[in-house]
PDB file of N, CA and C in Angstrom:
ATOM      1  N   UNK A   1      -1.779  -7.576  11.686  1.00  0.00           N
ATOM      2  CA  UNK A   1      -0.498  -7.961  11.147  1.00  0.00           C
ATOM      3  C   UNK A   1      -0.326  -7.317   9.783  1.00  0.00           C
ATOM      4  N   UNK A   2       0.724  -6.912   9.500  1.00  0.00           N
ATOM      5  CA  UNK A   2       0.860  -6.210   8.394  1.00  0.00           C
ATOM      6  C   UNK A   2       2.260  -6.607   7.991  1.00  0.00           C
ATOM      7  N   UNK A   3       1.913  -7.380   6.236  1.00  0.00           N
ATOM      8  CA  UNK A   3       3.210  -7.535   5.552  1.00  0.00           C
ATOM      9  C   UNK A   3       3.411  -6.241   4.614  1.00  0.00           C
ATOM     10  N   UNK A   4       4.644  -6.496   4.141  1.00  0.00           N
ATOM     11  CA  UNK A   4       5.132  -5.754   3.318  1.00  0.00           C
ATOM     12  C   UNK A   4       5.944  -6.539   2.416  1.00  0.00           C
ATOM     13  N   UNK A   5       6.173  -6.211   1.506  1.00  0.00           N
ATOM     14  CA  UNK A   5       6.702  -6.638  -0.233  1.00  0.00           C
ATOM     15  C   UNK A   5       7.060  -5.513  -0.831  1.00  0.00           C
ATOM     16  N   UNK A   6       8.400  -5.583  -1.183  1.00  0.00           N
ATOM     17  CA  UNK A   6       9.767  -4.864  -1.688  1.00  0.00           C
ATOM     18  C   UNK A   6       9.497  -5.447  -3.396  1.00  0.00           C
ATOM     19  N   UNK A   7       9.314  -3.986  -3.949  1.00  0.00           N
ATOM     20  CA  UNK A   7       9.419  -4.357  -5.598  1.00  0.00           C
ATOM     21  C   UNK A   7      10.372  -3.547  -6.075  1.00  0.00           C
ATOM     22  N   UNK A   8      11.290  -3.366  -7.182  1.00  0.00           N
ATOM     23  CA  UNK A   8      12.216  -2.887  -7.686  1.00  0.00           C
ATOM     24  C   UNK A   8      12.304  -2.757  -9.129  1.00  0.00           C
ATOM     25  N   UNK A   9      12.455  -1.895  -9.940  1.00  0.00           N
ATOM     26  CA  UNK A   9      12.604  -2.210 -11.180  1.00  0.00           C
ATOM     27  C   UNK A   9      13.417  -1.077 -11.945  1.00  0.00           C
ATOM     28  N   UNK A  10      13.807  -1.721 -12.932  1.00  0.00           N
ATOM     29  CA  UNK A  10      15.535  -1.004 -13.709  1.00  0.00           C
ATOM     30  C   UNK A  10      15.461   0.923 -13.830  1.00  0.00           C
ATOM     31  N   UNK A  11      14.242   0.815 -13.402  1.00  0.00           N
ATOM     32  CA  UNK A  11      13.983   2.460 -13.797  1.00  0.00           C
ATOM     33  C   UNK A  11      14.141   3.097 -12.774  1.00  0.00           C
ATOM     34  N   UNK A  12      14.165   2.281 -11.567  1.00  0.00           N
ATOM     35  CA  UNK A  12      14.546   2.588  -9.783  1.00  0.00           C
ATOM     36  C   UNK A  12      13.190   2.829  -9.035  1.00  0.00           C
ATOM     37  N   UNK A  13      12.074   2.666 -10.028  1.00  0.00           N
ATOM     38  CA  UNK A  13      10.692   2.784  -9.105  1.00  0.00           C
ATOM     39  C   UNK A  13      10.163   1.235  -8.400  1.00  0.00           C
ATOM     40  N   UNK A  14       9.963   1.177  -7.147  1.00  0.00           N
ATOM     41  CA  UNK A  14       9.920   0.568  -6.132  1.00  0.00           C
ATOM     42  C   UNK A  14       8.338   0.902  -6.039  1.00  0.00           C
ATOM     43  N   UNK A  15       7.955  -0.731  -5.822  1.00  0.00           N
ATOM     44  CA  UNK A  15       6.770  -0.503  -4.756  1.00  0.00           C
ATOM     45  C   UNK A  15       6.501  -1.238  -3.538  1.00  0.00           C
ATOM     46  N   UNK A  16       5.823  -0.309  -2.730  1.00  0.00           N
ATOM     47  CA  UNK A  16       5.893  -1.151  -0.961  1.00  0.00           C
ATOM     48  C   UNK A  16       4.208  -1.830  -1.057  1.00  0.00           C
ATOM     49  N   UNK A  17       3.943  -3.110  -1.114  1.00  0.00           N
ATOM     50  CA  UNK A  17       2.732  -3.553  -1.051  1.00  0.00           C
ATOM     51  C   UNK A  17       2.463  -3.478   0.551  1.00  0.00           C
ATOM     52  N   UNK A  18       1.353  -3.293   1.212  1.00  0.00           N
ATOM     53  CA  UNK A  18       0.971  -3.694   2.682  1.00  0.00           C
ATOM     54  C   UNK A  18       0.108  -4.143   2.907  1.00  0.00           C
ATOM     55  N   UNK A  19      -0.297  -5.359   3.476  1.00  0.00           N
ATOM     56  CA  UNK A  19      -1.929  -5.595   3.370  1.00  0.00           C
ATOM     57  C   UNK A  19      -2.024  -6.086   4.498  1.00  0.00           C
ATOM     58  N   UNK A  20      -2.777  -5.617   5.338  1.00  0.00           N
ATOM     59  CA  UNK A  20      -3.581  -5.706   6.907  1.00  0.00           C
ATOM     60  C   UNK A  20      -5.092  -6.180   6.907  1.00  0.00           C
ATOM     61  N   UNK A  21      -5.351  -7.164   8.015  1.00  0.00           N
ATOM     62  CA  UNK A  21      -6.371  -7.040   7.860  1.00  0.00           C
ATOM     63  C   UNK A  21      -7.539  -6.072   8.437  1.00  0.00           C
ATOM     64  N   UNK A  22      -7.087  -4.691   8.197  1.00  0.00           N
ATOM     65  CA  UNK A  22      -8.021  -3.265   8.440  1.00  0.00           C
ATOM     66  C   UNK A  22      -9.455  -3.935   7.631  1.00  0.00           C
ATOM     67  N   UNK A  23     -10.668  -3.615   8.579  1.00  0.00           N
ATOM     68  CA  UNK A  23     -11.951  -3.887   8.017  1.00  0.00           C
ATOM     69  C   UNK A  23     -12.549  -2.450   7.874  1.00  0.00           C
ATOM     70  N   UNK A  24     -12.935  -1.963   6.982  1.00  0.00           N
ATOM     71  CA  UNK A  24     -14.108  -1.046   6.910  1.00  0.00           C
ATOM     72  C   UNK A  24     -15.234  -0.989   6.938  1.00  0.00           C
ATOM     73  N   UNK A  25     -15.800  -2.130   6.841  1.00  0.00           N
ATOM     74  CA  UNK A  25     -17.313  -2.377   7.139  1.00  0.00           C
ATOM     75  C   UNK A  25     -17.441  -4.145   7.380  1.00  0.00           C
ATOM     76  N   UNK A  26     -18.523  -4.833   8.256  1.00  0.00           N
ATOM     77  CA  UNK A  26     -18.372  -5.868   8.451  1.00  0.00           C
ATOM     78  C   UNK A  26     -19.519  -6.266   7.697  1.00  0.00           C
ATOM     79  N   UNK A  27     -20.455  -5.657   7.047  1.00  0.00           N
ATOM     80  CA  UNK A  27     -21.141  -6.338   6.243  1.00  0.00           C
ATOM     81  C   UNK A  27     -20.843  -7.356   5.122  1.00  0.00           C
ATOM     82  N   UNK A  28     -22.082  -8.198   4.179  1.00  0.00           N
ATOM     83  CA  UNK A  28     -21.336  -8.847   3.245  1.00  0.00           C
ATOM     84  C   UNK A  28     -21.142  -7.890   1.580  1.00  0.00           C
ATOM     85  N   UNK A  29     -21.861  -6.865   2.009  1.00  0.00           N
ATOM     86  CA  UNK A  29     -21.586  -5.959   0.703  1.00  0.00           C
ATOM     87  C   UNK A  29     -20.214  -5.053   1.249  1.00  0.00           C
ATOM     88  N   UNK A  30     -19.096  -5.349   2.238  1.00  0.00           N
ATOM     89  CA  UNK A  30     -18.198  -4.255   2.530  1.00  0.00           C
ATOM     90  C   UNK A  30     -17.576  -3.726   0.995  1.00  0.00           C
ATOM     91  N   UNK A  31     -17.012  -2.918   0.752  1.00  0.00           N
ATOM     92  CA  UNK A  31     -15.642  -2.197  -0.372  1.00  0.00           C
ATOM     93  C   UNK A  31     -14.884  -2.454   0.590  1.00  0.00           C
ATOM     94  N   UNK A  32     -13.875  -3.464  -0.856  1.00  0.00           N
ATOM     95  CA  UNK A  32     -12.418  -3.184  -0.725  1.00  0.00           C
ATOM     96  C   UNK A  32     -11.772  -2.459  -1.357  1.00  0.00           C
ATOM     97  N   UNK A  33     -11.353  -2.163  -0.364  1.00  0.00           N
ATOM     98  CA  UNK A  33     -10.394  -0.819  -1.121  1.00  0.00           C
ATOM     99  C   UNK A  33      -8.485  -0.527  -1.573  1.00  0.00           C
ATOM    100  N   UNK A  34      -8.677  -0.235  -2.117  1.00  0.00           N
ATOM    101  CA  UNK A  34      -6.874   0.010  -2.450  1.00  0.00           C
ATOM    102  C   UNK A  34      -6.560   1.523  -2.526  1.00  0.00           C
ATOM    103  N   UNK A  35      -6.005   1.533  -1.223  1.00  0.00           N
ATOM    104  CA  UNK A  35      -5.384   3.311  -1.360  1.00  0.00           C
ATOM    105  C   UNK A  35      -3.787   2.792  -1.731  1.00  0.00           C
ATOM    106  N   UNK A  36      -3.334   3.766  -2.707  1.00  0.00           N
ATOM    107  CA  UNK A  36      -2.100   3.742  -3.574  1.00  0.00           C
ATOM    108  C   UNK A  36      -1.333   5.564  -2.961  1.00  0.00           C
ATOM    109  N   UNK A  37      -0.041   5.441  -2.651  1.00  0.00           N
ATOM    110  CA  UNK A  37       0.495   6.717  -1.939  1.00  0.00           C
ATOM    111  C   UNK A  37       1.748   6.481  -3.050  1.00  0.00           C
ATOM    112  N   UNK A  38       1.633   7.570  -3.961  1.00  0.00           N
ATOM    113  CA  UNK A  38       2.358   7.815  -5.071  1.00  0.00           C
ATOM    114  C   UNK A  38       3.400   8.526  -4.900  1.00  0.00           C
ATOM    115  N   UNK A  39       4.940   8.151  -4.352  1.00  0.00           N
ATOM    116  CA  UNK A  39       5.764   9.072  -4.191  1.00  0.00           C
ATOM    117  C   UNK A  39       6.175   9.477  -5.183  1.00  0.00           C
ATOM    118  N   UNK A  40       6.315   8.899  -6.323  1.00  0.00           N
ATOM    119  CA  UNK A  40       6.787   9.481  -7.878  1.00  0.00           C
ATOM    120  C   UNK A  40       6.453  10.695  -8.560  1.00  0.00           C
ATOM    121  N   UNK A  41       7.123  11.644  -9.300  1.00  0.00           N
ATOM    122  CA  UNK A  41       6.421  12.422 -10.044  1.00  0.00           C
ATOM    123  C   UNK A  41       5.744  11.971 -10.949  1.00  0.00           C
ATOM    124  N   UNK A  42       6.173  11.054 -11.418  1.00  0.00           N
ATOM    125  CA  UNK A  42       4.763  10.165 -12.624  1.00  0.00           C
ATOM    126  C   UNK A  42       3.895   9.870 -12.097  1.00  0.00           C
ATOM    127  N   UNK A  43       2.711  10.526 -12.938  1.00  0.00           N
ATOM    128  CA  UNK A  43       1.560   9.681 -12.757  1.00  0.00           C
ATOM    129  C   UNK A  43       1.446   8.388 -12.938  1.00  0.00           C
ATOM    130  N   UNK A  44       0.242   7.076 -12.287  1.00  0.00           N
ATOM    131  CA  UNK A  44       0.532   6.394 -12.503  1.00  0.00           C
ATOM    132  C   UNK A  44      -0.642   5.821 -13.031  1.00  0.00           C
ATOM    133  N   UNK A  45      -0.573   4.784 -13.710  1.00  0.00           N
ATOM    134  CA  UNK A  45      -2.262   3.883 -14.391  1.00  0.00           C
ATOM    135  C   UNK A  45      -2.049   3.000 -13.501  1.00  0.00           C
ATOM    136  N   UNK A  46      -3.235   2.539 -12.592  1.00  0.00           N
ATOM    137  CA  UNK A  46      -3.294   1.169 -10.926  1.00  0.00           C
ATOM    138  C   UNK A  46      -3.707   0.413 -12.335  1.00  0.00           C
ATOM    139  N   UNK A  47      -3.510  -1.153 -12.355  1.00  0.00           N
ATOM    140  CA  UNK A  47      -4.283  -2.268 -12.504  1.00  0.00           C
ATOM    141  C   UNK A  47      -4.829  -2.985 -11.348  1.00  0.00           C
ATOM    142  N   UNK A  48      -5.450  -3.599 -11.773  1.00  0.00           N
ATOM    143  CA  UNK A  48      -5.902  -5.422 -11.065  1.00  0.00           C
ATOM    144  C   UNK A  48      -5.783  -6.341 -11.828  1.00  0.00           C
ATOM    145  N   UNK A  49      -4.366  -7.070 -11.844  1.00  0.00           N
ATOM    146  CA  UNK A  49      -4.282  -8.385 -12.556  1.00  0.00           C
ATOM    147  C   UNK A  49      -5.069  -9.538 -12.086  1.00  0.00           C
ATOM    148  N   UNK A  50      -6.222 -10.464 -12.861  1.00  0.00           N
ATOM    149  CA  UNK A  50      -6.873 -11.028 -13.020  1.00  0.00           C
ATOM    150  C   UNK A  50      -7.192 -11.940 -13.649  1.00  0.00           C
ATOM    151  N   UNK A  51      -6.741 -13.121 -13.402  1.00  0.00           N
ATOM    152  CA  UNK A  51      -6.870 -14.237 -14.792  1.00  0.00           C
ATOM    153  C   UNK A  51      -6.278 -14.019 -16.287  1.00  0.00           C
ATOM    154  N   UNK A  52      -5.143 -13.271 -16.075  1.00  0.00           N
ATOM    155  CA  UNK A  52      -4.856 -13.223 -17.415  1.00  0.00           C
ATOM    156  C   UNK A  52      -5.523 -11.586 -18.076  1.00  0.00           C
ATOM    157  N   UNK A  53      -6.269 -11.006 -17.336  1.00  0.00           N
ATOM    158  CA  UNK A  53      -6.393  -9.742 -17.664  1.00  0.00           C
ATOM    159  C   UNK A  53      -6.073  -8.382 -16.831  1.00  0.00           C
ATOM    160  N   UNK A  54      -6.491  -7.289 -17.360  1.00  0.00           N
ATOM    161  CA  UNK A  54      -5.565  -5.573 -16.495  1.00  0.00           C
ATOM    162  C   UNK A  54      -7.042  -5.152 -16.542  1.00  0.00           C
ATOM    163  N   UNK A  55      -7.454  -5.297 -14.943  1.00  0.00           N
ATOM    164  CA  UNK A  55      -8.779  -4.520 -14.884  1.00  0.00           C
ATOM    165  C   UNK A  55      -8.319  -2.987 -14.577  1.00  0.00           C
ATOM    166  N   UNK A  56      -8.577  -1.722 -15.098  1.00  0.00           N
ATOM    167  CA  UNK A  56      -7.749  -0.251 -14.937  1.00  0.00           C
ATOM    168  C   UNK A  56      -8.877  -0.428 -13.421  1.00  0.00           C
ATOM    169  N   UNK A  57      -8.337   0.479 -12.646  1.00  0.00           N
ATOM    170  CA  UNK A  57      -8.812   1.025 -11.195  1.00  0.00           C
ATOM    171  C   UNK A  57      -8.953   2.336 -11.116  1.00  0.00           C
ATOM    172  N   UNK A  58      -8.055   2.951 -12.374  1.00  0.00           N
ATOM    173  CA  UNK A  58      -7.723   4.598 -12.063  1.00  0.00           C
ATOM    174  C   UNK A  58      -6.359   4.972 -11.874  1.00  0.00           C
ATOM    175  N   UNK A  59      -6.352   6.243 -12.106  1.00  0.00           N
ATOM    176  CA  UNK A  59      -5.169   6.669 -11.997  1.00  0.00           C
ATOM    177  C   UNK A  59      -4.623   7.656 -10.296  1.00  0.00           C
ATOM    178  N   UNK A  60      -3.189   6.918 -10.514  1.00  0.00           N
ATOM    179  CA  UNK A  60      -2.680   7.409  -9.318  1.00  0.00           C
ATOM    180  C   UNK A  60      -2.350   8.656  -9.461  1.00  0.00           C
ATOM    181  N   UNK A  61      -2.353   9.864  -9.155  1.00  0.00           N
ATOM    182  CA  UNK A  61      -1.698  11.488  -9.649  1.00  0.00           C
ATOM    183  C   UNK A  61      -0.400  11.325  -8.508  1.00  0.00           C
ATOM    184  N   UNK A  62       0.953  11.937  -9.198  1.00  0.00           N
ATOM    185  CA  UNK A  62       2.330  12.164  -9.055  1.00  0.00           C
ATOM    186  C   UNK A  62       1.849  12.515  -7.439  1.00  0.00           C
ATOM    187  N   UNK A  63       3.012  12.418  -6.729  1.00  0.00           N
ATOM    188  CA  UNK A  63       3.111  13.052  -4.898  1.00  0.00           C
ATOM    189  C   UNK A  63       1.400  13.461  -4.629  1.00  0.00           C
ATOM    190  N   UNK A  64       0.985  12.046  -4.403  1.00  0.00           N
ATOM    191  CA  UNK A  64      -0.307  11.958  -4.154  1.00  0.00           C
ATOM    192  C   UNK A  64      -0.912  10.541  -3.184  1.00  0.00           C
ATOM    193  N   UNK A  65      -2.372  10.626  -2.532  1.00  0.00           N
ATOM    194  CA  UNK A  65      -2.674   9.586  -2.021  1.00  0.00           C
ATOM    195  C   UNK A  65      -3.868   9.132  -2.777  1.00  0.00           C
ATOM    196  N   UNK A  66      -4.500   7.668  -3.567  1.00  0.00           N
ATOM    197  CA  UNK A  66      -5.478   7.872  -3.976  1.00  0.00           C
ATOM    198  C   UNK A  66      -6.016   6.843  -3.893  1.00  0.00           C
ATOM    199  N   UNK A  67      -7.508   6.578  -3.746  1.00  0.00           N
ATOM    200  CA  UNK A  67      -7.897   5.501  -3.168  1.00  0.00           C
ATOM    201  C   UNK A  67      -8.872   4.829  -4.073  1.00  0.00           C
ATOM    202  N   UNK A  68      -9.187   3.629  -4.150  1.00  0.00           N
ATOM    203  CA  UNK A  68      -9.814   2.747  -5.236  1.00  0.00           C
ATOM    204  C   UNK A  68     -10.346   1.623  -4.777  1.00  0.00           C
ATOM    205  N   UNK A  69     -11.681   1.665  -5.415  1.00  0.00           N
ATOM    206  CA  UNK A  69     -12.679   0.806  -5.121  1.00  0.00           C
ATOM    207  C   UNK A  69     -12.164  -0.898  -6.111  1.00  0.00           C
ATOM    208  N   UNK A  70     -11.900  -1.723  -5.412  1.00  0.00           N
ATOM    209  CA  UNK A  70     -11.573  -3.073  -6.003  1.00  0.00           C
ATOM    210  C   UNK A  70     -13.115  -3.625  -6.175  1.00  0.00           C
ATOM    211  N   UNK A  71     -13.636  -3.965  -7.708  1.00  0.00           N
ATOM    212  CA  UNK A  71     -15.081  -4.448  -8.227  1.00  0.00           C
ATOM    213  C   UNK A  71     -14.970  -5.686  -7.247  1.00  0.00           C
ATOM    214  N   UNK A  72     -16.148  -5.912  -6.480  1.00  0.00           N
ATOM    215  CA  UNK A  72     -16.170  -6.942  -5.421  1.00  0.00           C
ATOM    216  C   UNK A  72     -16.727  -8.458  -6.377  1.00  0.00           C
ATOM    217  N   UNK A  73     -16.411  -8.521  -7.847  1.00  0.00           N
ATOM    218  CA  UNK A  73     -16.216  -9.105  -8.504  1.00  0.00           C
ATOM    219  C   UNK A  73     -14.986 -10.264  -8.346  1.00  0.00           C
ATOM    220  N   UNK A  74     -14.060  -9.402  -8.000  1.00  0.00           N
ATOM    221  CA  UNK A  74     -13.090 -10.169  -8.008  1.00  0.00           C
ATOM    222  C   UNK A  74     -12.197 -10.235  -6.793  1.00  0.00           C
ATOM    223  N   UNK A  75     -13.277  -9.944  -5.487  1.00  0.00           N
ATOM    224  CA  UNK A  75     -12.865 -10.228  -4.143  1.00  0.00           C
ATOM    225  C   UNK A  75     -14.159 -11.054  -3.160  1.00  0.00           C
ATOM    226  N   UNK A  76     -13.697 -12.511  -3.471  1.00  0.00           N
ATOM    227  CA  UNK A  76     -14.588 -13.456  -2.468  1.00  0.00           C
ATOM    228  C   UNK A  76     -13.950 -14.581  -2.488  1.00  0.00           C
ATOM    229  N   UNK A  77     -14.223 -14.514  -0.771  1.00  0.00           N
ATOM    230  CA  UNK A  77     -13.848 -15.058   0.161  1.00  0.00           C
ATOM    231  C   UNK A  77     -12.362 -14.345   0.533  1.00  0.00           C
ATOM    232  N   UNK A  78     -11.218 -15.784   0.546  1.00  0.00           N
ATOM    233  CA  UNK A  78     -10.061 -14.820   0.563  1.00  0.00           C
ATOM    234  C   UNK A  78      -9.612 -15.067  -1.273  1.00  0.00           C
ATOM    235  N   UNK A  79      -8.761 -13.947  -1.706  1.00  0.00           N
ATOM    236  CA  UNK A  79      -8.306 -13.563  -2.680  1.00  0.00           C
ATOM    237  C   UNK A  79      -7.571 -13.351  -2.961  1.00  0.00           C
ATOM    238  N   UNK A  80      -6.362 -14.217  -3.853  1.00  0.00           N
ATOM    239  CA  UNK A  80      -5.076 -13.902  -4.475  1.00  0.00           C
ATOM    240  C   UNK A  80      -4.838 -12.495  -5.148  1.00  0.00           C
ATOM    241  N   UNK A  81      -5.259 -11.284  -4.723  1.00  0.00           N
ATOM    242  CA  UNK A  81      -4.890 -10.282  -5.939  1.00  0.00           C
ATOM    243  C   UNK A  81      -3.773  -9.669  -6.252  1.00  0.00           C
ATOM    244  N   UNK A  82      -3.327  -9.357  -7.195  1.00  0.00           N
ATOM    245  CA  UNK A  82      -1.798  -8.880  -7.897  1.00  0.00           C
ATOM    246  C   UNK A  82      -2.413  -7.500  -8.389  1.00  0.00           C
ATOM    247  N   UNK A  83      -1.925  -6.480  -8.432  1.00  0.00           N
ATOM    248  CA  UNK A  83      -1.421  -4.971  -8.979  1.00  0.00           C
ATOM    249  C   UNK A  83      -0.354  -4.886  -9.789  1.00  0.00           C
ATOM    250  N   UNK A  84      -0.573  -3.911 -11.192  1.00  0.00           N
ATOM    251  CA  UNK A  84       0.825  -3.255 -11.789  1.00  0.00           C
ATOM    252  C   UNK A  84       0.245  -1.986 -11.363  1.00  0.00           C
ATOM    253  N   UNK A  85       1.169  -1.095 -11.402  1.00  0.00           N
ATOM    254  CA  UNK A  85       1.187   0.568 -11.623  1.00  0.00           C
ATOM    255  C   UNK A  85       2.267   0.742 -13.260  1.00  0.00           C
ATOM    256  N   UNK A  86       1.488   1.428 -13.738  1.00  0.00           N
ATOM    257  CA  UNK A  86       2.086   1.965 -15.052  1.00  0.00           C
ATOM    258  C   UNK A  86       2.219   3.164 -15.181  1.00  0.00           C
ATOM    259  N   UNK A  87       3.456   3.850 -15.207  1.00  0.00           N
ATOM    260  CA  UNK A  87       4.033   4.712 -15.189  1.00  0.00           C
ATOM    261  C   UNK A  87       3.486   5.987 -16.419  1.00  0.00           C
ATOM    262  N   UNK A  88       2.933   6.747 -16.623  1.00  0.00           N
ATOM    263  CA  UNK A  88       2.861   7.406 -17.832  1.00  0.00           C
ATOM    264  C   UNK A  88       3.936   8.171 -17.810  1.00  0.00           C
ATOM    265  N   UNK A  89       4.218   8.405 -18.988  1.00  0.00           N
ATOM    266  CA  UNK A  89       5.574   8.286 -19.773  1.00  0.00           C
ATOM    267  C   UNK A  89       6.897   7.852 -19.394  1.00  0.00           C
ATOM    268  N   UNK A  90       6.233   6.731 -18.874  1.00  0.00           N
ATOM    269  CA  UNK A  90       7.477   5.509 -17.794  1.00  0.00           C
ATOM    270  C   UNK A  90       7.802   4.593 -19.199  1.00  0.00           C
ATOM    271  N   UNK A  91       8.999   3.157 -18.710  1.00  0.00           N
ATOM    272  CA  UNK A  91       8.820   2.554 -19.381  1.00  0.00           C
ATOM    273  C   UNK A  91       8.688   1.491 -18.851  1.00  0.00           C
ATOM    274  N   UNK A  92       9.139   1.446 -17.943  1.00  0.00           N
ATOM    275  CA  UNK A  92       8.976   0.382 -16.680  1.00  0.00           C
ATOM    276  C   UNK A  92       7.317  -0.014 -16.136  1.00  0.00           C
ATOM    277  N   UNK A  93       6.876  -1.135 -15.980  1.00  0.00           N
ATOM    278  CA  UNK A  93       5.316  -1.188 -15.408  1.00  0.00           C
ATOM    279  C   UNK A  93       5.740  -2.492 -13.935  1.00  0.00           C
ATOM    280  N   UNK A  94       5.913  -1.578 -13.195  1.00  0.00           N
ATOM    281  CA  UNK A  94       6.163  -2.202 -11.802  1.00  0.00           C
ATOM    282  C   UNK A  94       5.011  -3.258 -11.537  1.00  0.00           C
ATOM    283  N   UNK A  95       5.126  -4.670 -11.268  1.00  0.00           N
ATOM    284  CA  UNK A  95       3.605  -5.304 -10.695  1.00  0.00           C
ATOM    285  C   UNK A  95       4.286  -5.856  -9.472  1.00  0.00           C
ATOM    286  N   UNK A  96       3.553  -5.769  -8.325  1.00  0.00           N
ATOM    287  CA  UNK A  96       3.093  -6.508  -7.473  1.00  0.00           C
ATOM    288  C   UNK A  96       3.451  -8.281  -6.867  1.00  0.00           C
ATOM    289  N   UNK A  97       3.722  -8.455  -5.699  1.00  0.00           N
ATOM    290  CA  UNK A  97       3.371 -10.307  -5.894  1.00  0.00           C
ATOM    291  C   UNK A  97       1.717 -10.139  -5.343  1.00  0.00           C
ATOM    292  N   UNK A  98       1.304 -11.561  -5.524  1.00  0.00           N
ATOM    293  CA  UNK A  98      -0.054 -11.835  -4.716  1.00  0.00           C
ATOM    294  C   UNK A  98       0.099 -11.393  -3.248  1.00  0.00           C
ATOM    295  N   UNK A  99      -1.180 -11.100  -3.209  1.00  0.00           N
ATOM    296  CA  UNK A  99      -1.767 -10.373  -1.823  1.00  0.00           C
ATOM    297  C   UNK A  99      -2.941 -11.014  -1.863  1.00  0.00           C
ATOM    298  N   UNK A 100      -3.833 -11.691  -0.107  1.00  0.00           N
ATOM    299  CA  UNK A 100      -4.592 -11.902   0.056  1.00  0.00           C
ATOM    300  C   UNK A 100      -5.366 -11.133   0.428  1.00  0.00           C
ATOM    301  N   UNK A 101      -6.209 -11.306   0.292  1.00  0.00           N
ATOM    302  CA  UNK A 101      -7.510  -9.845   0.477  1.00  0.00           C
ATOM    303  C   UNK A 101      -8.856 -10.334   0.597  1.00  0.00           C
ATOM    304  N   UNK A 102      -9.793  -9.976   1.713  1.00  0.00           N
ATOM    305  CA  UNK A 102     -10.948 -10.540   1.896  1.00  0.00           C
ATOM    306  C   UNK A 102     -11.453  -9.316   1.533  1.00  0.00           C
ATOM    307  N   UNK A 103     -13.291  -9.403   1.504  1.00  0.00           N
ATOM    308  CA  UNK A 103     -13.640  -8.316   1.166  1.00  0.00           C
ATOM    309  C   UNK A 103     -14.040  -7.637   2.635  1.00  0.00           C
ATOM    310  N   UNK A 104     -13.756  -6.048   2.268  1.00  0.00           N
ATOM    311  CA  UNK A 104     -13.904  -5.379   3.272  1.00  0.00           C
ATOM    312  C   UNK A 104     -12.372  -4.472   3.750  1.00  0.00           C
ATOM    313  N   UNK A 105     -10.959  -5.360   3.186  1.00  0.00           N
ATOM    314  CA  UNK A 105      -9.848  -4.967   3.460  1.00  0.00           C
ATOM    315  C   UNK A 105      -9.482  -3.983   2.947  1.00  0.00           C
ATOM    316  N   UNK A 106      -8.497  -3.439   3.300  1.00  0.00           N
ATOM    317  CA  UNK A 106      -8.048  -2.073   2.845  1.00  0.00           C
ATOM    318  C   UNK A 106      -6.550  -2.619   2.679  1.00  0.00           C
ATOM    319  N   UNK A 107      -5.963  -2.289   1.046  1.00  0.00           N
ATOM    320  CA  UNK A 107      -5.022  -2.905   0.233  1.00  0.00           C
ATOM    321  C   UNK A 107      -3.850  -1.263   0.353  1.00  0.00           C
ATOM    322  N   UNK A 108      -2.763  -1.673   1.040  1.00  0.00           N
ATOM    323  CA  UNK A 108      -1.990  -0.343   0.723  1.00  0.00           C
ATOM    324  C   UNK A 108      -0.734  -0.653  -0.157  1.00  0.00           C
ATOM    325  N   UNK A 109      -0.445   0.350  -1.495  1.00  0.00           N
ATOM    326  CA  UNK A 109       0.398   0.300  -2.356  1.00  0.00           C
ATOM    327  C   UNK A 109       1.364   1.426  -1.976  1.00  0.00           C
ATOM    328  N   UNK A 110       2.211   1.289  -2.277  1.00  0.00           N
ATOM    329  CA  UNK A 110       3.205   2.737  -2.145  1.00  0.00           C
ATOM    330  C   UNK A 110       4.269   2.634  -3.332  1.00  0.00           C
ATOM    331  N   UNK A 111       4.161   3.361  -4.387  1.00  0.00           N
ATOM    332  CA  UNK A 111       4.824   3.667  -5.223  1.00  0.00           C
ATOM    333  C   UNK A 111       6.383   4.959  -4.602  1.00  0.00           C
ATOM    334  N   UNK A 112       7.278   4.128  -4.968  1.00  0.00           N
ATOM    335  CA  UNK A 112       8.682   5.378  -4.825  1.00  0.00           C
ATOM    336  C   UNK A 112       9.146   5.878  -5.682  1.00  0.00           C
ATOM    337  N   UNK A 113       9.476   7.021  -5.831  1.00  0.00           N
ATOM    338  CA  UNK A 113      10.379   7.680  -6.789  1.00  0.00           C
ATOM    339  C   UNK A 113      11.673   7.672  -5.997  1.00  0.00           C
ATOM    340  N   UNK A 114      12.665   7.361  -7.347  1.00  0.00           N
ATOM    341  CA  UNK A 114      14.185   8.052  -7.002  1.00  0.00           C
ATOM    342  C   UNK A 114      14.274   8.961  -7.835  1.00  0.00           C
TER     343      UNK A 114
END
């Protein structure tokens, strides 16, 4: 099953959250992962919002696909996690709603450019 979540913001960059439950490994050490598909020419800075903090993940590069290891720190059991993407030399910082995520899932972001 796969949802999706419509984000919007004044600068016209949109993001498509998707989260399935795709497993990549069934062990209890699996990676979760977050591949991010950057339609924007901006590059982008991924977070992981976290209790009140911006764990960086890496950067997304402009008309690109890029994929990121989520610290299995902050994925057990199931898991509320939230994303911003920050635009460099944006002004806008698009975030995310909650997404559940076990470990092992594969988290898809899609950043749009207009």
């Amino acid at each position: 099953m796969v949802r999706l979540l419509r984000f919007t913001s004044l600068a016209g960059v949109a993001l498509l959250l998707a989260c399935g439950p795709k497993r990549v490994a069934t062990d209890s050490q699996a990676r979760t992962t977050l591949v991010v598909q950057n339609d924007s020419y901006l590059d982008h800075n991924i977070f992981l919002l976290q209790g009140g903090q911006r764990i960086r993940l890496g950067t997304a590069r402009g008309l690109a696909t890029s994929r990121f290891t989520i610290p299995a720190q902050y994925v057990f059991g199931a898991s509320a996690l939230q994303f911003l993407a920050d635009p460099i030399g944006g002004r806008v910082t698009p975030v995310s709603e909650r997404v559940t995520v076990s470990p092992g899932d594969e988290v898809h972001l899609q950043i749009r450019g207009f």
